[in-house]
Protein backbone atom coordinates (compact mmCIF):
# COMPACT_ATOMS: atom_id res chain seq x y z
CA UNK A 1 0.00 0.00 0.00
CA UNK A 2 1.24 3.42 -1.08
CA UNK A 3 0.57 5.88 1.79
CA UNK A 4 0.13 9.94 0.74
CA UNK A 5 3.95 11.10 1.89
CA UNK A 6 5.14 8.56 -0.18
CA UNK A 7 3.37 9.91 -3.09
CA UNK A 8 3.69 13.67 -2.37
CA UNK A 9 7.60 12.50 -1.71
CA UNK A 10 7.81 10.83 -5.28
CA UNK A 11 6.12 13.86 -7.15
CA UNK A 12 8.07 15.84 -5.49
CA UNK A 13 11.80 13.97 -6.73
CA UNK A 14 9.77 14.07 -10.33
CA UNK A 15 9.23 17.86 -10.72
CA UNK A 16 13.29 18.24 -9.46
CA UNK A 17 14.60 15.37 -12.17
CA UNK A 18 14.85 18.02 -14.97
CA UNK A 19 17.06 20.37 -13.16
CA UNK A 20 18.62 17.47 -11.18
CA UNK A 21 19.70 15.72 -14.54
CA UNK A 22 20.96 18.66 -16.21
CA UNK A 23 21.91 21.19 -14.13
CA UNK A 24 20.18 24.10 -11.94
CA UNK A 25 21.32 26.73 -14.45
CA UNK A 26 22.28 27.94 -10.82
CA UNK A 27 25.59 30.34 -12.05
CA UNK A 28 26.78 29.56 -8.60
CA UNK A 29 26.14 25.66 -8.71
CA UNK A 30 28.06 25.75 -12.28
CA UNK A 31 30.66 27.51 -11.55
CA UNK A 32 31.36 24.89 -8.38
CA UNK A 33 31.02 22.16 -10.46
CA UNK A 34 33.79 23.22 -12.88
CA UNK A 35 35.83 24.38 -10.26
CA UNK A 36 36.08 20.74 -8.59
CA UNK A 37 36.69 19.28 -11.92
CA UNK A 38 40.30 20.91 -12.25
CA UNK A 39 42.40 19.31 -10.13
CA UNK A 40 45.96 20.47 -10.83
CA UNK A 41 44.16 24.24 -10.99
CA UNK A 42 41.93 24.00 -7.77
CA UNK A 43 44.34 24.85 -5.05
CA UNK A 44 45.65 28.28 -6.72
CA UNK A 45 42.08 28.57 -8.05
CA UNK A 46 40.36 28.38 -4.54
CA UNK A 47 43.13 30.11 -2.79
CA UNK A 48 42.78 33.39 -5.13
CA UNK A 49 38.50 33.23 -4.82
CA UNK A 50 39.00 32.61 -0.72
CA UNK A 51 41.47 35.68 -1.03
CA UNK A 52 39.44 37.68 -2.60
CA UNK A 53 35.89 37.45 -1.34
CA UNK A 54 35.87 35.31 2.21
CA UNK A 55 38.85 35.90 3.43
CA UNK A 56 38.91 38.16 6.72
CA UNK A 57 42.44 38.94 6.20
CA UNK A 58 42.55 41.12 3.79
CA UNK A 59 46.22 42.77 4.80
CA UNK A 60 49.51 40.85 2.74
CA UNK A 61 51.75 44.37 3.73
CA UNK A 62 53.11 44.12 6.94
CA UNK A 63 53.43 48.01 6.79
CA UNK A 64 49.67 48.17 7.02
CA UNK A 65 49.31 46.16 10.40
CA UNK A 66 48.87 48.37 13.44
CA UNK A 67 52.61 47.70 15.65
CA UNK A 68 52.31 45.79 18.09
CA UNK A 69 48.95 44.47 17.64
CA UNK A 70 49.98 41.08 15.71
CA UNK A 71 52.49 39.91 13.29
CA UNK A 72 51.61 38.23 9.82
CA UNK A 73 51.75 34.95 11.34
CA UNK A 74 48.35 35.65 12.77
CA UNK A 75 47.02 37.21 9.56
CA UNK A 76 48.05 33.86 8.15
CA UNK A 77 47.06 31.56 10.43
CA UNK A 78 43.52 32.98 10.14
CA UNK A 79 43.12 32.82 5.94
CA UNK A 80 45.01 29.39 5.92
CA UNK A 81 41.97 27.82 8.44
CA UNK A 82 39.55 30.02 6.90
CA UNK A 83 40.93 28.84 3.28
CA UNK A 84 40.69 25.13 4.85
CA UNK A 85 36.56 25.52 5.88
CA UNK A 86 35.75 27.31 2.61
CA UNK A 87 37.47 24.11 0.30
CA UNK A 88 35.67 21.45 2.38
CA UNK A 89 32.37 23.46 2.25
CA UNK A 90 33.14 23.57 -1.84
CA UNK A 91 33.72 19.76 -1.64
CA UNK A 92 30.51 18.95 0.37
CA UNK A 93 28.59 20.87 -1.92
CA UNK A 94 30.27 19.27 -5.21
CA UNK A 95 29.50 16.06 -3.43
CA UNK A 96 25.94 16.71 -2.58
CA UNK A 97 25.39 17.41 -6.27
CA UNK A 98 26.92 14.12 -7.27
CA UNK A 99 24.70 12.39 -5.13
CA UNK A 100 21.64 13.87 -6.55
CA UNK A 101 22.30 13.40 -10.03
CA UNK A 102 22.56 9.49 -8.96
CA UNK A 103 19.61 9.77 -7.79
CA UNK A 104 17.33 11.08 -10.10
CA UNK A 105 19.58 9.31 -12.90
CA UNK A 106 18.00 6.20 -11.33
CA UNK A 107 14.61 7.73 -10.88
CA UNK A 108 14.55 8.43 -14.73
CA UNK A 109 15.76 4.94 -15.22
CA UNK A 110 12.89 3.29 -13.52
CA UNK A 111 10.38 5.71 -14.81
CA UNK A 112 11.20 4.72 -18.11
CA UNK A 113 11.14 0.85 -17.53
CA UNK A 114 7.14 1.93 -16.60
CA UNK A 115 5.08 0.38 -19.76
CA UNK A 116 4.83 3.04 -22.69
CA UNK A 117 2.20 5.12 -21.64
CA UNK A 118 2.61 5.35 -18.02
CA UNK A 119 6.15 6.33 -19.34
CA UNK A 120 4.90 8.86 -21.50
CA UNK A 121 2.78 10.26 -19.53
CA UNK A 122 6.02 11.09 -16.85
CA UNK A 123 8.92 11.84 -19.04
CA UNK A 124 6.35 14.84 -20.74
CA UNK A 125 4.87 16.02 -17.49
CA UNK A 126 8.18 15.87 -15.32
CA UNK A 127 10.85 15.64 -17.45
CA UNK A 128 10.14 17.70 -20.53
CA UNK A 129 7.48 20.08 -18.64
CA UNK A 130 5.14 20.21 -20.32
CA UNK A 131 1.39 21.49 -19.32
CA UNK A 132 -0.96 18.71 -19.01
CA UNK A 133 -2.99 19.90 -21.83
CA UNK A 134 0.24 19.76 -24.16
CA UNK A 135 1.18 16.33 -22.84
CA UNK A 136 -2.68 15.03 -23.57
CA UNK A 137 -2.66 16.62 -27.04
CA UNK A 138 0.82 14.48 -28.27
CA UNK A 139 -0.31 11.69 -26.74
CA UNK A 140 -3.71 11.70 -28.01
CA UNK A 141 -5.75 10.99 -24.35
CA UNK A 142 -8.69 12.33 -22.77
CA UNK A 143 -8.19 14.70 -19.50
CA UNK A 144 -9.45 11.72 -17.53
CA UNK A 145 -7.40 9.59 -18.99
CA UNK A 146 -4.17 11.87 -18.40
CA UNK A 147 -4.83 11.99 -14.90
CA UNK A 148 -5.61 8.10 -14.34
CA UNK A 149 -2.35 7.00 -16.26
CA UNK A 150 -0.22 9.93 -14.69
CA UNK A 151 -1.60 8.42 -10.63
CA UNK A 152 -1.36 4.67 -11.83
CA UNK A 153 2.26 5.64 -13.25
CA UNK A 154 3.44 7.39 -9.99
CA UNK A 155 1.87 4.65 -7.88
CA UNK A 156 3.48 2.14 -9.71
CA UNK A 157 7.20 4.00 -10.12
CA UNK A 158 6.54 4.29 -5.75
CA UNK A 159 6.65 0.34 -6.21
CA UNK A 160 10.04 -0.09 -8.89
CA UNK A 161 11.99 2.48 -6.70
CA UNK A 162 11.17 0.58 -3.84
CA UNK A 163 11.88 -3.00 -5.47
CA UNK A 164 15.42 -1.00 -6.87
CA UNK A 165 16.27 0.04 -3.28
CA UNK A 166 15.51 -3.63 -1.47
CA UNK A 167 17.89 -5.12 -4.74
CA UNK A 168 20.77 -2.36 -3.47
């Protein structure tokens, strides 16, 4: 039996598998996502963006530092831990990313293994976007018929995502 989370919970992961498959469009996301992929580049690449917008030491001139007050070690000390927190934030959020493209890349699978028009019915609505009107006109079905096809489908993609998760 399919209780109401679980299908609020699966229509939910179906109107995110668009932007989950391809992207946010998110400049921030994107930019993240190429920065992690250069590896030889993403120390110096890191250290210049921490430098220049995060980092609370701003001062490289020891002729700027108030005497007595501290020596550059301090300064230092203070962007090399803040440089440390900002890369493994970077990394959590590449990783987080990762993990939900796996996701919804196996969501897509096992909506597609759905018979034809159960399959249909998703990969318009969810994946492509379309209205429900556009989705019943290029797959020639009534209103009613939409709607059945569309519940039956998510009802029965609840049941192949758990049967995918038990095989794990």
């Amino acid at each position: 039996m399919i209780n109401k989370e679980e299908y609020k919970t699966m229509v939910q992961r179906l109107k995110n598998l668009n932007k989950d498959l391809n992207g946010s469009g998110d400049d921030e996301t994107d930019f993240f996502v190429k920065l992690c992929r250069l590896y030889e580049d993403k120390k110096v690449n890191l250290m210049e963006i921490y430098a220049k917008y995060y980092s609370g030491a701003k001062v490289t001139d020891t002729a700027y530092i108030p005497a007595g007050t501290s020596d550059m070690s301090d300064y230092m000390i203070h962007f090399s831990e803040g440089y440390d927190i900002f890369v493994k934030k970077i990394e959590k959020h590449y990783a987080e990313i990762v993990q939900k493209r796996k996701e919804a890349m196996r969501l897509f699978t096992c909506m597609v293994s759905l018979p034809l028009n159960m399959s249909a019915v998703l990969y318009l609505t969810y994946f492509k976007c379309l209205d429900p009107e556009e989705v019943r006109v290029q797959l020639f079905m009534s209103r009613s018929t939409y709607y059945r096809i569309k519940q039956k489908a998510i009802q029965m993609l609840i049941v192949r995502c758990r049967e995918q998760e038990a095989n794990k």
